[in-house]
PDB file of N, CA and C in Angstrom:
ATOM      1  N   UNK A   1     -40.075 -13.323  24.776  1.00  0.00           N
ATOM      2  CA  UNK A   1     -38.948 -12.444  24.685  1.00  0.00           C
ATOM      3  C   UNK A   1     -38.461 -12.116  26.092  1.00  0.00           C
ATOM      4  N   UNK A   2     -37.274 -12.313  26.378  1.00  0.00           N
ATOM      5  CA  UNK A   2     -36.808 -11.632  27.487  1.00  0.00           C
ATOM      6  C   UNK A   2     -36.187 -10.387  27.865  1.00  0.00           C
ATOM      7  N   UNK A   3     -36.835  -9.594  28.489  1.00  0.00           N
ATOM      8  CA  UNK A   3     -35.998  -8.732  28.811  1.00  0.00           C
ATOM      9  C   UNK A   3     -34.492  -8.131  29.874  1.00  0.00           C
ATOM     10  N   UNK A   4     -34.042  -7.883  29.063  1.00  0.00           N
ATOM     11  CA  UNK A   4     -32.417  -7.627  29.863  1.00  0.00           C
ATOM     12  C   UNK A   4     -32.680  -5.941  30.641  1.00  0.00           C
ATOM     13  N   UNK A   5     -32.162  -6.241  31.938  1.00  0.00           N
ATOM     14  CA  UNK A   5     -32.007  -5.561  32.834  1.00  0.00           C
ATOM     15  C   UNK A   5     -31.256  -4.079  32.417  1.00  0.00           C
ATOM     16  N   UNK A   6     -31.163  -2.802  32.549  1.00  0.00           N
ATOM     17  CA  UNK A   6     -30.773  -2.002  32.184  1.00  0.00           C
ATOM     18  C   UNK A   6     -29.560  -1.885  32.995  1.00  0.00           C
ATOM     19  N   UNK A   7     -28.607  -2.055  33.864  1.00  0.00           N
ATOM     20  CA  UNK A   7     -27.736  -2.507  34.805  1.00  0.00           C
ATOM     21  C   UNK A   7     -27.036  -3.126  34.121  1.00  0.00           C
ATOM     22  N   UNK A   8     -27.688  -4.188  33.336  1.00  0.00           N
ATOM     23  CA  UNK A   8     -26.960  -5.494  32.675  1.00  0.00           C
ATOM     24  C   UNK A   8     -26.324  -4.589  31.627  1.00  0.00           C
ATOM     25  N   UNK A   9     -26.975  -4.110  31.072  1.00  0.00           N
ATOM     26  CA  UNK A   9     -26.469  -3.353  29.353  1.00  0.00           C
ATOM     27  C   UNK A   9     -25.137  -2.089  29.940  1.00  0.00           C
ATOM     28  N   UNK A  10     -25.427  -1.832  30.900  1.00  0.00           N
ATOM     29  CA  UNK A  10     -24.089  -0.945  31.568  1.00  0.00           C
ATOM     30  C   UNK A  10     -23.330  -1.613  31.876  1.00  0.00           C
ATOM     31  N   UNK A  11     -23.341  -2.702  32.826  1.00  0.00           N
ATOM     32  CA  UNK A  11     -21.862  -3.366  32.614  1.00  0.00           C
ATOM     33  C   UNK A  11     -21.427  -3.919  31.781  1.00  0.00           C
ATOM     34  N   UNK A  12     -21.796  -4.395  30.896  1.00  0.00           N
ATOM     35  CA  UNK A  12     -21.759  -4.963  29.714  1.00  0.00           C
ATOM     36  C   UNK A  12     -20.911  -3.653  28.741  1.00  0.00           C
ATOM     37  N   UNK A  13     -21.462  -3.122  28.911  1.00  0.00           N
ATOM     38  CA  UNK A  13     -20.669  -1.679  28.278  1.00  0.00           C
ATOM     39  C   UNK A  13     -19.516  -1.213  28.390  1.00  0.00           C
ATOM     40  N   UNK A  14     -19.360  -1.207  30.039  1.00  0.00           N
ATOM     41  CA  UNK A  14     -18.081  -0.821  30.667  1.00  0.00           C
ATOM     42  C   UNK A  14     -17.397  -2.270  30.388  1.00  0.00           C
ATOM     43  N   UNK A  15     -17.646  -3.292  30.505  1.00  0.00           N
ATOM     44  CA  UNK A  15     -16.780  -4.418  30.326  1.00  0.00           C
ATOM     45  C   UNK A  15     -16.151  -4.477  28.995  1.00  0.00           C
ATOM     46  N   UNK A  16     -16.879  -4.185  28.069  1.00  0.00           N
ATOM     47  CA  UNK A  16     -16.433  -4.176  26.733  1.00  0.00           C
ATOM     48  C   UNK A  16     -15.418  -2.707  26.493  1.00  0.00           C
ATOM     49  N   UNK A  17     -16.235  -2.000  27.148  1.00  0.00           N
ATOM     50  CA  UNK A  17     -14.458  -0.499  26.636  1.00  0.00           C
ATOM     51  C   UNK A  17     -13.646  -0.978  27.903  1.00  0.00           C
ATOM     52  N   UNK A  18     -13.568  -1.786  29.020  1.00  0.00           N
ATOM     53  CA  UNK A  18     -11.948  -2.134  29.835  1.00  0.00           C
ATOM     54  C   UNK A  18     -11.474  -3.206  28.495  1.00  0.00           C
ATOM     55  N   UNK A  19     -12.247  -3.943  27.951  1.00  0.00           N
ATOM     56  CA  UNK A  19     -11.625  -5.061  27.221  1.00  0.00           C
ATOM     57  C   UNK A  19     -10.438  -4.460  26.326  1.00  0.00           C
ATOM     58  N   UNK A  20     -11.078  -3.170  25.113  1.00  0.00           N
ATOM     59  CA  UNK A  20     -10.367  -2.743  24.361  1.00  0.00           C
ATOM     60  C   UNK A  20      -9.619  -1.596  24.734  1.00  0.00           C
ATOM     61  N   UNK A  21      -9.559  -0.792  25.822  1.00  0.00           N
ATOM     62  CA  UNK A  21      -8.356  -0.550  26.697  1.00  0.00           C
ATOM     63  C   UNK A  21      -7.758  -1.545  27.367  1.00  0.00           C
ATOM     64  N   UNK A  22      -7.812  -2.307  27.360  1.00  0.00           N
ATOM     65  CA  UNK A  22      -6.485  -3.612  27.665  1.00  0.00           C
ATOM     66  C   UNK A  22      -6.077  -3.820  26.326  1.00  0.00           C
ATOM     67  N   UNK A  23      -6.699  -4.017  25.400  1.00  0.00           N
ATOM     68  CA  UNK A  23      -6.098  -4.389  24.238  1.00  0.00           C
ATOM     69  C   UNK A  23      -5.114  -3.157  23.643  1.00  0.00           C
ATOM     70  N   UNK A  24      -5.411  -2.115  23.815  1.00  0.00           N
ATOM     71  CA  UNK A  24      -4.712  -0.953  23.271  1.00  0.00           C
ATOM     72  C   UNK A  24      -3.665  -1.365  24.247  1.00  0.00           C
ATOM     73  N   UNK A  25      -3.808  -0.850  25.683  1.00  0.00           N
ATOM     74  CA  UNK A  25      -2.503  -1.340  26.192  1.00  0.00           C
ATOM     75  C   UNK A  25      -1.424  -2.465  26.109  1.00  0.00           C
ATOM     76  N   UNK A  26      -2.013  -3.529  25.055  1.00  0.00           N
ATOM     77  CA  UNK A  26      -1.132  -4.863  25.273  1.00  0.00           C
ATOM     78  C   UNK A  26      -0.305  -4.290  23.757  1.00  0.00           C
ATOM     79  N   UNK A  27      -0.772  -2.931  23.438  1.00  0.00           N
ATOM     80  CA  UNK A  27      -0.347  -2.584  21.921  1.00  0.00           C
ATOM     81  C   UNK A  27      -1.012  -2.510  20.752  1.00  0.00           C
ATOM     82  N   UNK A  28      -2.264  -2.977  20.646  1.00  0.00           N
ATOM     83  CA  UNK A  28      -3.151  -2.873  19.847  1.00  0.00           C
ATOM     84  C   UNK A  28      -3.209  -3.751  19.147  1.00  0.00           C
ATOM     85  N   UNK A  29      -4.012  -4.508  18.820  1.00  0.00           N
ATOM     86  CA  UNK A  29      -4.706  -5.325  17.907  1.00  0.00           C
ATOM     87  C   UNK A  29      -2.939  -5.666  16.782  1.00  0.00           C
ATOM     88  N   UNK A  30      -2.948  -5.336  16.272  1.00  0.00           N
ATOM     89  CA  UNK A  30      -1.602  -5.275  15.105  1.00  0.00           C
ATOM     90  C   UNK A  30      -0.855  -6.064  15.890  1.00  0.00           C
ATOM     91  N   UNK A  31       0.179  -5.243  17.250  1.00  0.00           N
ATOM     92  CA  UNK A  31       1.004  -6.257  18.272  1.00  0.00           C
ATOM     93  C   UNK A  31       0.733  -7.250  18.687  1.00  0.00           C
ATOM     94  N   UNK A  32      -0.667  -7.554  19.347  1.00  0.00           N
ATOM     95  CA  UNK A  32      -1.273  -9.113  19.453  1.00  0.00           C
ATOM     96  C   UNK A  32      -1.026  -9.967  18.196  1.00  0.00           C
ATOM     97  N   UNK A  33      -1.397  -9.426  16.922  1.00  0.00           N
ATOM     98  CA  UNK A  33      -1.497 -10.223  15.725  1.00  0.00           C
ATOM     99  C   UNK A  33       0.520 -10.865  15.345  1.00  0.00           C
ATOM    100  N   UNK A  34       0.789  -9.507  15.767  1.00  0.00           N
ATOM    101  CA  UNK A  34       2.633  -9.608  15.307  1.00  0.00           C
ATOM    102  C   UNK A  34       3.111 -10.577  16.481  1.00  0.00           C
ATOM    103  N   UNK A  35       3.096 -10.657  17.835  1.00  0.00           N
ATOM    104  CA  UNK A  35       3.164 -10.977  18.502  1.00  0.00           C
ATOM    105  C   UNK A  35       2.668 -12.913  19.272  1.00  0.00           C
ATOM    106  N   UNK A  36       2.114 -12.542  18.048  1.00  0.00           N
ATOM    107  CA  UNK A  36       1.336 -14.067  18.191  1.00  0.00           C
ATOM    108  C   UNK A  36       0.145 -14.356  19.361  1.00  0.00           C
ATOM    109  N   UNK A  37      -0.298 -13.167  20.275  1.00  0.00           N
ATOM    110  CA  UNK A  37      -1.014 -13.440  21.333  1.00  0.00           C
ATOM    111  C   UNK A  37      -2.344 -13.147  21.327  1.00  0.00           C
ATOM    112  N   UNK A  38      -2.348 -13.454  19.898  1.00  0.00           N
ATOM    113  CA  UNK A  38      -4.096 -13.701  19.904  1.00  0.00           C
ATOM    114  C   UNK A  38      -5.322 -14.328  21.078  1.00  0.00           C
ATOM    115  N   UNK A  39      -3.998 -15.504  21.783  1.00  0.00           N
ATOM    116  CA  UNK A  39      -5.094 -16.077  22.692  1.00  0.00           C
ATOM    117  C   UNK A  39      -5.080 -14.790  23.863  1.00  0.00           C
ATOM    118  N   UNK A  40      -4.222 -14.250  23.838  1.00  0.00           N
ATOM    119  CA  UNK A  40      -4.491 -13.357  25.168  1.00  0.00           C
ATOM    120  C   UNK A  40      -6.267 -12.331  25.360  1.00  0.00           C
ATOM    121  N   UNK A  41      -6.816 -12.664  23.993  1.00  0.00           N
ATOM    122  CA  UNK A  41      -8.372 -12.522  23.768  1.00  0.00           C
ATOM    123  C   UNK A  41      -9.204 -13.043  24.950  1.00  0.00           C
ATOM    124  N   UNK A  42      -9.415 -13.838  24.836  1.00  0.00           N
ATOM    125  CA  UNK A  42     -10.336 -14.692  26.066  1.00  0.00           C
ATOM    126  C   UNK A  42     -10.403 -14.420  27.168  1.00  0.00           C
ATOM    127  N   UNK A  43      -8.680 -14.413  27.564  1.00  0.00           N
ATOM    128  CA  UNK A  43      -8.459 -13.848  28.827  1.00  0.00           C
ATOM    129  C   UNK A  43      -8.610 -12.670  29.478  1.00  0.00           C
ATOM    130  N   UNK A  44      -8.441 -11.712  28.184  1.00  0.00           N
ATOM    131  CA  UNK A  44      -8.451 -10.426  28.714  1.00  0.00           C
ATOM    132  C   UNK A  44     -10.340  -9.428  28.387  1.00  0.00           C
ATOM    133  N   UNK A  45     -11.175 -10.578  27.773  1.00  0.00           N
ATOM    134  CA  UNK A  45     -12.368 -11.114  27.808  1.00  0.00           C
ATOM    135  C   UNK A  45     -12.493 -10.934  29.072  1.00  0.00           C
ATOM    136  N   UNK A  46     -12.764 -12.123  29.910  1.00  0.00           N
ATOM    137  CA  UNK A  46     -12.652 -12.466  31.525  1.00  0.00           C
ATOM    138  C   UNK A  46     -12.389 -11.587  32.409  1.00  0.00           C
ATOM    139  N   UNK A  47     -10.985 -11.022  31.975  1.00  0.00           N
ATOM    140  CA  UNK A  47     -10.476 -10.565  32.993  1.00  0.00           C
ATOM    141  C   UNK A  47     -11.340  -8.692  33.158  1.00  0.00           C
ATOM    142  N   UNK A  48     -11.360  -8.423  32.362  1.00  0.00           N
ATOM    143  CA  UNK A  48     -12.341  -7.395  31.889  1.00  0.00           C
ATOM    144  C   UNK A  48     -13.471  -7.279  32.641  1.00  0.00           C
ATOM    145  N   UNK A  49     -14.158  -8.110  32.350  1.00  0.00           N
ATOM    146  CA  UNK A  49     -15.732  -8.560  33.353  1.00  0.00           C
ATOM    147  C   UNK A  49     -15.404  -8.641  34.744  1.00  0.00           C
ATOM    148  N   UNK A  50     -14.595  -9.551  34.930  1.00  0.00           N
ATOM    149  CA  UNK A  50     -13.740  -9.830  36.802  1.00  0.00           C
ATOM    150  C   UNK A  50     -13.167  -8.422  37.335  1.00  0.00           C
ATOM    151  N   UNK A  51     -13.002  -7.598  36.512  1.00  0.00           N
ATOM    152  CA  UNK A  51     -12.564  -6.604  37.283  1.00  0.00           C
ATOM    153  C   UNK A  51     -13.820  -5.665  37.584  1.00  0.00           C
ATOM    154  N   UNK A  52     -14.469  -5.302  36.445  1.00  0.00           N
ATOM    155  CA  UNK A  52     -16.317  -4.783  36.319  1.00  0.00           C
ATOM    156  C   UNK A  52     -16.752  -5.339  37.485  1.00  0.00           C
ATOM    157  N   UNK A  53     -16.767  -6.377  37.499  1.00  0.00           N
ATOM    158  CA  UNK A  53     -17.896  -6.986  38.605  1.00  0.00           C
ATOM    159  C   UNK A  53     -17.345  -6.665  39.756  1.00  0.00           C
ATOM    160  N   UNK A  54     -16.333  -6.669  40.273  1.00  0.00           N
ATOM    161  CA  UNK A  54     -15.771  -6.976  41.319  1.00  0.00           C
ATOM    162  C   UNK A  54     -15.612  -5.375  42.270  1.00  0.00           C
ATOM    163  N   UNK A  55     -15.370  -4.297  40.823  1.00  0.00           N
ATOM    164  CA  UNK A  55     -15.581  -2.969  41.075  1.00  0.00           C
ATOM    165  C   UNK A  55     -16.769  -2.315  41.465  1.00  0.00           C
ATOM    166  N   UNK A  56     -17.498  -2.252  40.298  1.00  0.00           N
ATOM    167  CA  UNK A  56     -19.289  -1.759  40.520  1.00  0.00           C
ATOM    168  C   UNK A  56     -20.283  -2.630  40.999  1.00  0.00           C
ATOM    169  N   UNK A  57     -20.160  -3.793  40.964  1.00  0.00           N
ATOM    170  CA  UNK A  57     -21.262  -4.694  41.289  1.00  0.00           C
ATOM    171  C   UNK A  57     -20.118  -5.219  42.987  1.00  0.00           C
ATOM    172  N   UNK A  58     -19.149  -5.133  43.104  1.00  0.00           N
ATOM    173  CA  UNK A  58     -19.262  -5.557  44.376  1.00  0.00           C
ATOM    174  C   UNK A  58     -19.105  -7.009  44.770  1.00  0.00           C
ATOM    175  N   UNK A  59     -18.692  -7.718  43.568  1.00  0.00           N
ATOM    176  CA  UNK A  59     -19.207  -9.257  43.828  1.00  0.00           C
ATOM    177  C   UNK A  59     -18.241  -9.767  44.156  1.00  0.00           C
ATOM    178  N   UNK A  60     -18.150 -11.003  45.085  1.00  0.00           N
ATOM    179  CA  UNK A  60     -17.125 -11.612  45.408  1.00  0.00           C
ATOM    180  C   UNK A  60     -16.430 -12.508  44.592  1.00  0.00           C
ATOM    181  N   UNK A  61     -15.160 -13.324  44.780  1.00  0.00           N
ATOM    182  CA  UNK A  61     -14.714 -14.162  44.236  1.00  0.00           C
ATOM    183  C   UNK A  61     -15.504 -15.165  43.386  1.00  0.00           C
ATOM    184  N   UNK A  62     -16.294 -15.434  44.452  1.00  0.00           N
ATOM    185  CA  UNK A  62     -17.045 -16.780  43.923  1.00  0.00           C
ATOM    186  C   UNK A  62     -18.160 -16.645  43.294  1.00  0.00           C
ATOM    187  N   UNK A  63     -18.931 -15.159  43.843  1.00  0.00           N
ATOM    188  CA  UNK A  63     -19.850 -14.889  42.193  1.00  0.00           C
ATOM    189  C   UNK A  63     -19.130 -14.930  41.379  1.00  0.00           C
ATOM    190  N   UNK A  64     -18.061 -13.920  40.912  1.00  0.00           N
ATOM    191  CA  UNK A  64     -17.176 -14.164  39.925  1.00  0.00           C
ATOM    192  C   UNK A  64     -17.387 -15.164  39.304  1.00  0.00           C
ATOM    193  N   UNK A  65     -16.329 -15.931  39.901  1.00  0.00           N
ATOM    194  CA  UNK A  65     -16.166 -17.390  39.150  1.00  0.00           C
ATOM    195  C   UNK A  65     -17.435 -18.013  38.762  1.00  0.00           C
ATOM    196  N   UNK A  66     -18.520 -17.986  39.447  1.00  0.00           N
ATOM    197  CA  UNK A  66     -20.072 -18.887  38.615  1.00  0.00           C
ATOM    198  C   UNK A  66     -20.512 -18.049  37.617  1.00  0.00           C
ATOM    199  N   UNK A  67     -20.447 -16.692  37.963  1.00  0.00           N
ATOM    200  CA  UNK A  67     -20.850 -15.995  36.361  1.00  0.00           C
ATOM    201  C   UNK A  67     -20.327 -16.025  35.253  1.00  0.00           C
ATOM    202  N   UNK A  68     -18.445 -16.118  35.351  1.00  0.00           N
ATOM    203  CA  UNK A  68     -17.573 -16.459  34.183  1.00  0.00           C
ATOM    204  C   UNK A  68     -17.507 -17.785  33.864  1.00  0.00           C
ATOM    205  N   UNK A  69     -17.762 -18.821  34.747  1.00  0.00           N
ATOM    206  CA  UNK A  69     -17.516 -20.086  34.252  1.00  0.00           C
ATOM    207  C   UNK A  69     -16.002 -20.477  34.566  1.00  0.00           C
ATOM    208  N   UNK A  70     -15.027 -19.785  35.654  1.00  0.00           N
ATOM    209  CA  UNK A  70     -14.084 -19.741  35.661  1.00  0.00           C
ATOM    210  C   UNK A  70     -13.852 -21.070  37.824  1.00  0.00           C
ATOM    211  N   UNK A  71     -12.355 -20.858  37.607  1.00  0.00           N
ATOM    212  CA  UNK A  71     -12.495 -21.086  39.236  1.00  0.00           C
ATOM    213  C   UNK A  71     -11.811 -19.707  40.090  1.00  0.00           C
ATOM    214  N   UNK A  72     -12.292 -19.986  41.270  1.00  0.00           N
ATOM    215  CA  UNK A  72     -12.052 -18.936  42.403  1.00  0.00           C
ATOM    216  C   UNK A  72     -10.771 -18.725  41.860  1.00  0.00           C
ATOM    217  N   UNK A  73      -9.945 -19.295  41.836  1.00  0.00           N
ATOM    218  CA  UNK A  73      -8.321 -19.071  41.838  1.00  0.00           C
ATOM    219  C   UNK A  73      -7.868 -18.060  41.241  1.00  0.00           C
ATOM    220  N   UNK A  74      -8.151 -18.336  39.958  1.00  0.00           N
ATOM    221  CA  UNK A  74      -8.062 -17.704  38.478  1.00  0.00           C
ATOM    222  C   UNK A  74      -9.155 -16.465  38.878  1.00  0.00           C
ATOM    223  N   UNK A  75     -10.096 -16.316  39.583  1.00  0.00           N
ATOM    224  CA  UNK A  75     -10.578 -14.778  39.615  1.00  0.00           C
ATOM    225  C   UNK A  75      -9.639 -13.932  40.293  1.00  0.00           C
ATOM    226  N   UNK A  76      -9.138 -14.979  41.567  1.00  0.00           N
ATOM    227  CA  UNK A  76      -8.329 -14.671  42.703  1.00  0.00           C
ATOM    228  C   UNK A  76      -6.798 -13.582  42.460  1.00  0.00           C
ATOM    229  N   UNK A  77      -6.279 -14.757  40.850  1.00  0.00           N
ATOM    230  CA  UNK A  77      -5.318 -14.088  39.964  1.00  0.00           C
ATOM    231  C   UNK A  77      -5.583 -12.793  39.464  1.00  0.00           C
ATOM    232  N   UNK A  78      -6.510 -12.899  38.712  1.00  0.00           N
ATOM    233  CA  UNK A  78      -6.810 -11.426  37.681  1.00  0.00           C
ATOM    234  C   UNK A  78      -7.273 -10.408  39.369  1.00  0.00           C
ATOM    235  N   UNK A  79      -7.814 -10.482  40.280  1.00  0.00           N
ATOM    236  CA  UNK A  79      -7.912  -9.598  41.009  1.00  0.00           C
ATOM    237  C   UNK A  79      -6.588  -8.593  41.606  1.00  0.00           C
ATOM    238  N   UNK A  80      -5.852  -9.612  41.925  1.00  0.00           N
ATOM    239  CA  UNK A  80      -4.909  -9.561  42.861  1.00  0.00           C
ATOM    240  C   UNK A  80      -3.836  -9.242  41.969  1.00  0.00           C
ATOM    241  N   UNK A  81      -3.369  -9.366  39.930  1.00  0.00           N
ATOM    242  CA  UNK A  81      -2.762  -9.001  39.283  1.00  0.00           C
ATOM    243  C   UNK A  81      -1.913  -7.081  39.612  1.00  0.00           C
ATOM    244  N   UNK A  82      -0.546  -7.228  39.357  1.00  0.00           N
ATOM    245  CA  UNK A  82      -0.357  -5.768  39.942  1.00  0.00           C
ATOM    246  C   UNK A  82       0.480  -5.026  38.208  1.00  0.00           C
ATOM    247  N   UNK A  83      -0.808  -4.013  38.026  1.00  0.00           N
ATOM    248  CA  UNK A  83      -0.594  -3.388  36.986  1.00  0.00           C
ATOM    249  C   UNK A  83       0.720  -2.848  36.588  1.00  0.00           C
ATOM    250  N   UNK A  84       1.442  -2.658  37.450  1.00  0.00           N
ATOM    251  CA  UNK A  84       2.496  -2.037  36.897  1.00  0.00           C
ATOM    252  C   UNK A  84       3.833  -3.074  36.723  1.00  0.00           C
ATOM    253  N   UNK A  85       4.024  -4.243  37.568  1.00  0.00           N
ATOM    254  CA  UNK A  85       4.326  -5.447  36.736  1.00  0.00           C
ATOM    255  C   UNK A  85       4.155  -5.826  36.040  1.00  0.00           C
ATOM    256  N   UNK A  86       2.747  -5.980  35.709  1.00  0.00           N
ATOM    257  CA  UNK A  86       2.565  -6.176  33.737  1.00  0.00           C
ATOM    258  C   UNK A  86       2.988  -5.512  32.967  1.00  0.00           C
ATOM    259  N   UNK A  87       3.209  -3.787  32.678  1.00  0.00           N
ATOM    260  CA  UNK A  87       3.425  -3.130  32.037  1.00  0.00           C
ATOM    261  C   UNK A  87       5.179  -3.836  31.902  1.00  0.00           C
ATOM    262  N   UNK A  88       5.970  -4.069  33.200  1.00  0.00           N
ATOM    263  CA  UNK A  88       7.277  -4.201  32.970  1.00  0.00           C
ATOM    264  C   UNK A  88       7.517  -5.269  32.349  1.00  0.00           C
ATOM    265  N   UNK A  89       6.710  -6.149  32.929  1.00  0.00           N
ATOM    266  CA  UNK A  89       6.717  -7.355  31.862  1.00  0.00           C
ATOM    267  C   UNK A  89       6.227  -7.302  30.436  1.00  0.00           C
ATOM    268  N   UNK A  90       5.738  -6.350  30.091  1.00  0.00           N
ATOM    269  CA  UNK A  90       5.219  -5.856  28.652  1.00  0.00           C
ATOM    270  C   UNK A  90       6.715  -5.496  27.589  1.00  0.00           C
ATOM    271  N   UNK A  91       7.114  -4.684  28.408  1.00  0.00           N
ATOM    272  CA  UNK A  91       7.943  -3.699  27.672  1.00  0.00           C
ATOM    273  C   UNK A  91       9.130  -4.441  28.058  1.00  0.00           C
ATOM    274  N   UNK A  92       9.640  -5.487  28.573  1.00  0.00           N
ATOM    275  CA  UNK A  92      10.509  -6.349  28.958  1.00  0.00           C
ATOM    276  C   UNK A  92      11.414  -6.600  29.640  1.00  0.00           C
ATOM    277  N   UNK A  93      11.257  -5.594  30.619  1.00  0.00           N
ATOM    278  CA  UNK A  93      11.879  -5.593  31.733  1.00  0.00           C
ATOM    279  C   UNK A  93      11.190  -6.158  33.225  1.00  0.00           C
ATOM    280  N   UNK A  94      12.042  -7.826  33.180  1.00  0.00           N
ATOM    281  CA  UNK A  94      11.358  -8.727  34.544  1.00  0.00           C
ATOM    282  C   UNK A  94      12.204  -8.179  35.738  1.00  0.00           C
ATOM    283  N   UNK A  95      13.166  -7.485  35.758  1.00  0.00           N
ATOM    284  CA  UNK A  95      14.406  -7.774  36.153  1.00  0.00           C
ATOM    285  C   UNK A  95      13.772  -7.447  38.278  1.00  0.00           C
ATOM    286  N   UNK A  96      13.331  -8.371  38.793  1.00  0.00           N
ATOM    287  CA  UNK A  96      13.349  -8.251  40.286  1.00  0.00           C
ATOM    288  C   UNK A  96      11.376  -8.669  40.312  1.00  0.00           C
ATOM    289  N   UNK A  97      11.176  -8.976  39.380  1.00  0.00           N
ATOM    290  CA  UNK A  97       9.594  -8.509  39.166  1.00  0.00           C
ATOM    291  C   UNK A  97       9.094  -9.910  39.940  1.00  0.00           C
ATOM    292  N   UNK A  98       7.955  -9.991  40.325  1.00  0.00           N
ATOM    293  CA  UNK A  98       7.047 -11.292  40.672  1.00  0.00           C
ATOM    294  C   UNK A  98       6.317 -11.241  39.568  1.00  0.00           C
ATOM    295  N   UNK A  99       5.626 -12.829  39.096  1.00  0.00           N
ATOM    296  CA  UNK A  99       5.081 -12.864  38.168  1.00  0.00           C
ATOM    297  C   UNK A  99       3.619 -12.315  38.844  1.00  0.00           C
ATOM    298  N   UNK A 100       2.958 -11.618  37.670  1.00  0.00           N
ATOM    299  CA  UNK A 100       1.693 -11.408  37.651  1.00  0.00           C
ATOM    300  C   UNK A 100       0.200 -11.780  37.154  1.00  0.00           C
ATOM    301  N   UNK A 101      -0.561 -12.306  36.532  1.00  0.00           N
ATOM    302  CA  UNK A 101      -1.855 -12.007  35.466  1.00  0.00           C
ATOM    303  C   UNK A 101      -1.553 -11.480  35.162  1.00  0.00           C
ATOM    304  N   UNK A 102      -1.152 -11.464  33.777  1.00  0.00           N
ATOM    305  CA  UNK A 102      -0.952 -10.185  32.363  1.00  0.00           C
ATOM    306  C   UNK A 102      -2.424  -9.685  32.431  1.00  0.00           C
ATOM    307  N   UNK A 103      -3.109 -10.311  31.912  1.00  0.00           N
ATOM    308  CA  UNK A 103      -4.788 -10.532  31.597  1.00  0.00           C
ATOM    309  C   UNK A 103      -5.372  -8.983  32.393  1.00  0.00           C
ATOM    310  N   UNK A 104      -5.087 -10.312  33.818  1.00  0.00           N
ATOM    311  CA  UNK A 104      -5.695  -9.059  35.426  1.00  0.00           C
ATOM    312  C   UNK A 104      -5.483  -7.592  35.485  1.00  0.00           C
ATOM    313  N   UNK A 105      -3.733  -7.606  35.146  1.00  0.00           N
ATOM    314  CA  UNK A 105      -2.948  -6.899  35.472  1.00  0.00           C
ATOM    315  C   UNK A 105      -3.491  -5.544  34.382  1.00  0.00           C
ATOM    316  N   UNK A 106      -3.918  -6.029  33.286  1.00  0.00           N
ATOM    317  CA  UNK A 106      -4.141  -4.946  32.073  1.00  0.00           C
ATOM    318  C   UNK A 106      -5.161  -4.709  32.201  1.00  0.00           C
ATOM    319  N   UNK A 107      -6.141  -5.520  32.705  1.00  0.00           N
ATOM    320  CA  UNK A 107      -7.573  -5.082  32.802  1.00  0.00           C
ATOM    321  C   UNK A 107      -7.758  -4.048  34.018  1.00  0.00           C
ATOM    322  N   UNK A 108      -7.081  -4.309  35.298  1.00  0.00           N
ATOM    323  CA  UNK A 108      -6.590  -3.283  35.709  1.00  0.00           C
ATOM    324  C   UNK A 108      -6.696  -1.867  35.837  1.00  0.00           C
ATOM    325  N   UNK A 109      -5.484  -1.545  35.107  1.00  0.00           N
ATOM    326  CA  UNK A 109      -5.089  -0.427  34.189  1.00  0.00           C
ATOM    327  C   UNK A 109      -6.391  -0.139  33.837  1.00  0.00           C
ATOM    328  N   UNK A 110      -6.759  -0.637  32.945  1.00  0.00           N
ATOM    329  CA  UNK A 110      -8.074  -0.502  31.860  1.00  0.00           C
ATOM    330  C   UNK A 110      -8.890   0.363  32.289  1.00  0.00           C
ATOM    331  N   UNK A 111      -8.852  -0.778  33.574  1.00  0.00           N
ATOM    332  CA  UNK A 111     -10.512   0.017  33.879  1.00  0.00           C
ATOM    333  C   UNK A 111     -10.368   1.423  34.688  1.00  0.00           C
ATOM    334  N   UNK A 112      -9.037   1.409  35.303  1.00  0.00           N
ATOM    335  CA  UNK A 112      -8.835   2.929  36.143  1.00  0.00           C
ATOM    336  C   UNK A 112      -8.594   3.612  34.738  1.00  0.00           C
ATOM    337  N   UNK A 113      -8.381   3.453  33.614  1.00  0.00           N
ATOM    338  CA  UNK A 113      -8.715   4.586  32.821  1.00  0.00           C
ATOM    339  C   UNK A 113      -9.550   5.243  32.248  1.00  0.00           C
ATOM    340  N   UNK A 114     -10.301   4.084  31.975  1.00  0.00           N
ATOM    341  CA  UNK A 114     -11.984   3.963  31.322  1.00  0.00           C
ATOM    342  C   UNK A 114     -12.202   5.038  32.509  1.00  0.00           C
ATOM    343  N   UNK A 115     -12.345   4.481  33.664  1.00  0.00           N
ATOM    344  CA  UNK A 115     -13.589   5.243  34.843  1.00  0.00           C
ATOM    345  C   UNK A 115     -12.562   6.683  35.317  1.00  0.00           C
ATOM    346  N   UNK A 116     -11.433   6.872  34.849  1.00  0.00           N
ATOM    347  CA  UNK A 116     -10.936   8.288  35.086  1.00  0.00           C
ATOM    348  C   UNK A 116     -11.245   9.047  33.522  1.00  0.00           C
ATOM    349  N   UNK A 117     -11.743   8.381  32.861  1.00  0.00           N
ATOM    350  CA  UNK A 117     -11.537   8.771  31.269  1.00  0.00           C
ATOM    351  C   UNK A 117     -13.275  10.102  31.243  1.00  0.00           C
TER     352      UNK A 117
END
């Protein structure tokens, strides 16, 4: 039997409530479904953890990427995502915007709410 680290079960924790505060923010479960962006799951999976890690654990890009299975780039994205461009791009207003990581950008958010929550 192995035992899991007590560290592990906390981020794991916090990763999972940024996940579903991103999801509330993308509108909730219902809007993904109406919306068709079911795949935005996975990502905002990922992006969830990439922001966890990168916050409390401190880890760089490239841990990142070997722990998710992802590349530097794509951590590089969801890091560097700017929350309040996503939101405009949410609610549908691009108008002057740079594109962002939706994913990043919500996980984000997420997690400054979770950890102000």
């Amino acid at each position: 039997m192995r035992i899991v680290e007590p560290v592990q079960f906390a981020l794991d924790d916090l990763a999972m409530k940024v996940f579903l505060e991103a999801i509330n923010l993308a509108g909730g479960p219902r809007k993904l479904i109406e919306y068709r962006r079911l795949t935005w799951l996975p990502s905002l999976a990922e992006a969830a953890y990439a922001v966890v890690l990168a916050n409390e654990e401190k880890k760089t890009e490239e841990e990142i990427a070997a722990f998710l299975g992802m590349t530097k780039v794509s951590v590089r994205n969801i890091l560097r995502a700017n929350p309040e461009d996503v939101l405009k791009r949410l609610e549908g207003d691009m108008k002057g915007q740079r594109r962002s990581h939706i994913a990043g950008g919500l996980a984000k958010l997420a997690y400054e709410r979770v950890k102000g929550a």
